[in-house]
Protein backbone atom coordinates (compact mmCIF):
# COMPACT_ATOMS: atom_id res chain seq x y z
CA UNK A 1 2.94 40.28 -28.30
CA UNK A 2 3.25 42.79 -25.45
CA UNK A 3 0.05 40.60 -23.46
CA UNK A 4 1.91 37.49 -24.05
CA UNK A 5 5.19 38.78 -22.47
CA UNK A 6 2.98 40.24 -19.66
CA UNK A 7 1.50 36.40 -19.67
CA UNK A 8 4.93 34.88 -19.33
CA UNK A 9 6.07 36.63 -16.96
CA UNK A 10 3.69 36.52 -14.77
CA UNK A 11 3.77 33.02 -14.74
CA UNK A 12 7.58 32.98 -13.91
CA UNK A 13 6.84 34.82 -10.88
CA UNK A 14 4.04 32.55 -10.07
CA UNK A 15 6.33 30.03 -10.29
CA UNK A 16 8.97 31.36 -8.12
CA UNK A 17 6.45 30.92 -5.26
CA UNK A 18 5.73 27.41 -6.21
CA UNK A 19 7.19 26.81 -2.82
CA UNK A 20 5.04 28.57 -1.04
CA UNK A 21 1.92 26.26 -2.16
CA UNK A 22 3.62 23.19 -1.52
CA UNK A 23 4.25 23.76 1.63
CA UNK A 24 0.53 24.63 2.52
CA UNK A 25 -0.59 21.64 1.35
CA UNK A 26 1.64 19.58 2.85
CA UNK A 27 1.64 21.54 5.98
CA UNK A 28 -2.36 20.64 5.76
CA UNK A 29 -2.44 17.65 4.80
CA UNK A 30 0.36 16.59 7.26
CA UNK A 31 -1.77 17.92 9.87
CA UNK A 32 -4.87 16.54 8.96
CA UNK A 33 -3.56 13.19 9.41
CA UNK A 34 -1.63 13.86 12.27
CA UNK A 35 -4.31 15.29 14.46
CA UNK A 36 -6.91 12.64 12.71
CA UNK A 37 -4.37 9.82 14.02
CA UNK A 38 -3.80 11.49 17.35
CA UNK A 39 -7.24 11.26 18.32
CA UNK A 40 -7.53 7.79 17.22
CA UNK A 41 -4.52 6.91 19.13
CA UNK A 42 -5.06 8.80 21.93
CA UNK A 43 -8.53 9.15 22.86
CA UNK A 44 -10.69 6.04 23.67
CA UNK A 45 -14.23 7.21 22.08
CA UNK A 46 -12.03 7.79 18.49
CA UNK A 47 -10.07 4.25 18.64
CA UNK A 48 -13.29 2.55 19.52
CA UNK A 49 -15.00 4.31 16.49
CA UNK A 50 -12.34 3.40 14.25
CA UNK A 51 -12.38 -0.32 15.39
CA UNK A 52 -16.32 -0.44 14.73
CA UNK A 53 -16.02 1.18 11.05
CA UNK A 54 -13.02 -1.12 10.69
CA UNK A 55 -15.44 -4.12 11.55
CA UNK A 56 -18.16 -3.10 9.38
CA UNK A 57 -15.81 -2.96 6.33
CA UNK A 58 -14.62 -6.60 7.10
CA UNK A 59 -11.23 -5.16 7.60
CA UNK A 60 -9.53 -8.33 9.12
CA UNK A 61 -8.31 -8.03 12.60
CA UNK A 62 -10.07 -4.59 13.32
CA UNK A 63 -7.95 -4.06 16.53
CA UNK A 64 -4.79 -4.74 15.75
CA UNK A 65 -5.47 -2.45 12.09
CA UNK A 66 -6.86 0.69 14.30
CA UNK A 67 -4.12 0.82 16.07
CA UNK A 68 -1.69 0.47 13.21
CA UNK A 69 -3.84 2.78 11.15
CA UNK A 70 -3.97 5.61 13.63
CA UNK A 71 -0.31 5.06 14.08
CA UNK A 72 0.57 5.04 10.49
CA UNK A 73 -1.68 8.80 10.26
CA UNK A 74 -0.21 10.29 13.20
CA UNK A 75 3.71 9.19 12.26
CA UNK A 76 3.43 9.71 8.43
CA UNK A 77 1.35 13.25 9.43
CA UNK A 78 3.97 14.77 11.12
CA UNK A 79 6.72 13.22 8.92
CA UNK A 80 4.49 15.16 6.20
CA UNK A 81 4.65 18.62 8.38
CA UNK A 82 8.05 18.54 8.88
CA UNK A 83 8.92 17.51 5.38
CA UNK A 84 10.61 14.50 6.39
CA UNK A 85 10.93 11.12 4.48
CA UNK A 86 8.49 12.61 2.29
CA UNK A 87 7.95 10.02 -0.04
CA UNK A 88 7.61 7.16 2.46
CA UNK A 89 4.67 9.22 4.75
CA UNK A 90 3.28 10.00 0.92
CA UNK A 91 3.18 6.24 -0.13
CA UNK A 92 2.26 4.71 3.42
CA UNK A 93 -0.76 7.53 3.75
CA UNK A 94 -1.70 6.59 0.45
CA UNK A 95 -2.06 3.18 1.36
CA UNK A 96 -4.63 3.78 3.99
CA UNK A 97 -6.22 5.92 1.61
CA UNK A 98 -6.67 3.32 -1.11
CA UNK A 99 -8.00 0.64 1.77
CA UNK A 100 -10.49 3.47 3.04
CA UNK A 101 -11.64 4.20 -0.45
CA UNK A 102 -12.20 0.85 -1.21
CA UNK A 103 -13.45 -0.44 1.95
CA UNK A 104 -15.74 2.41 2.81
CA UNK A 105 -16.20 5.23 0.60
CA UNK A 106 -17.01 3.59 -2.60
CA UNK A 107 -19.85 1.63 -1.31
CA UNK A 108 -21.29 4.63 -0.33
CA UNK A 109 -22.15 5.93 -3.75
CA UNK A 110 -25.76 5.71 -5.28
CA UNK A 111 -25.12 6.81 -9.00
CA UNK A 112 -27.11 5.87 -11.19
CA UNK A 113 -25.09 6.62 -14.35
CA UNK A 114 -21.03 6.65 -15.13
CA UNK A 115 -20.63 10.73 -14.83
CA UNK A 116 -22.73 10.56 -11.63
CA UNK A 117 -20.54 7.77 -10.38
CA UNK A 118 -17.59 9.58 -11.30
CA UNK A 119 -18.84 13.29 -10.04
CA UNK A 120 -19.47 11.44 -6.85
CA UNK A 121 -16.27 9.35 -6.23
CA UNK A 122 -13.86 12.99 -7.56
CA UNK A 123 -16.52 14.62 -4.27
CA UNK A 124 -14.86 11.72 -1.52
CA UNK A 125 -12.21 13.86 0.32
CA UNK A 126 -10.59 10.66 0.50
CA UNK A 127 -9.78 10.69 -2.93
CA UNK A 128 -8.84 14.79 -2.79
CA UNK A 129 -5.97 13.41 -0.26
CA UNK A 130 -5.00 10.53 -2.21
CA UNK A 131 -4.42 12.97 -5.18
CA UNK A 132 -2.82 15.61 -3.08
CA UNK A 133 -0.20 12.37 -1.72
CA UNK A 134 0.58 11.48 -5.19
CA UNK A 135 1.31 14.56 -6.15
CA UNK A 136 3.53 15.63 -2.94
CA UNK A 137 5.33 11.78 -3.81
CA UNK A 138 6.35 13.14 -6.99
CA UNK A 139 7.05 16.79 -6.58
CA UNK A 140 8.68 16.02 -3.45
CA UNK A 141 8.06 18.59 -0.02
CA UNK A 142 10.07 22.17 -1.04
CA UNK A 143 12.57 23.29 0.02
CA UNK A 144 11.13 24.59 3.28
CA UNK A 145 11.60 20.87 5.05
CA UNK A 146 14.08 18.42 6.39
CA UNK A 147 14.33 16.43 3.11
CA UNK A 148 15.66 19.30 1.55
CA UNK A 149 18.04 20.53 4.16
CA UNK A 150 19.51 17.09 4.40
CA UNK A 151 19.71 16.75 0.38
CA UNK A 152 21.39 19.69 0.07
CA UNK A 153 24.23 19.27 2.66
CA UNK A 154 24.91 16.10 0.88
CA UNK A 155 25.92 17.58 -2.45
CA UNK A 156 24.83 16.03 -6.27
């Protein structure tokens, strides 16, 4: 009885720092993308690279889509760092996400049976970000960002 109230509320204080976690990992993630984007959008070796990976994934019209990939990661990664339109960075990240998966990462697995397969595909940090999105998308960014300070000035 006594270990189970101990249990509890521990837990409720865990929980009262909830915050604090969510903002690290959107923090991280935010600038992940961000600086990922930035040196696709701003450094010619880095938007070349992208254009060739983009070509050998038959991604159609590789120049035009590393430039609006790069954009979409450096916007949507600072959007994420400052908490801002939170659900739109989460859902336009995730997009690029999916299409990288798909394109890129998923060909790149040699398993030879369906727990290998799966053990490998959990292991592509793409997928680690795509999960980490989703999960920002539907817990939303704390209250430690813009969306919140612009909720709650707007009342119920």
């Amino acid at each position: 009885m006594v270990a189970m109230l101990s249990v509890r509320t521990l837990l409720s204080e865990l929980h009262a720092w909830e915050w604090l976690g969510i903002l690290v990992v959107r923090v991280a993630v935010g600038l992940l993308f961000f600086l990922s984007g930035r040196g696709k959008l701003f450094v010619p070796e880095r938007r070349e690279q992208m254009r060739e990976t983009l070509l050998e994934a038959h991604v159609p019209f590789p120049e035009f889509n590393a430039v609006f990939v790069s954009t979409v990661e450096f916007v949507c990664g600072l959007l994420l760092v400052l908490g801002a339109v939170t659900p739109l960075a989460c859902a336009m990240l995730s997009g690029v996400m999916i299409v990288a998966i798909a394109t890129t990462a998923i060909k790149n697995i040699k398993a030879t049976s369906p727990l290998a397969w799966l053990s490998e595909f959990l292991y592509v940090p793409d997928v680690l970000y795509l999960v980490i999105l989703f999960w920002l998308f539907l817990s939303g960014p704390g209250w430690l960002s813009i969306d919140h300070l612009i909720l709650s000035q707007t009342g119920p």
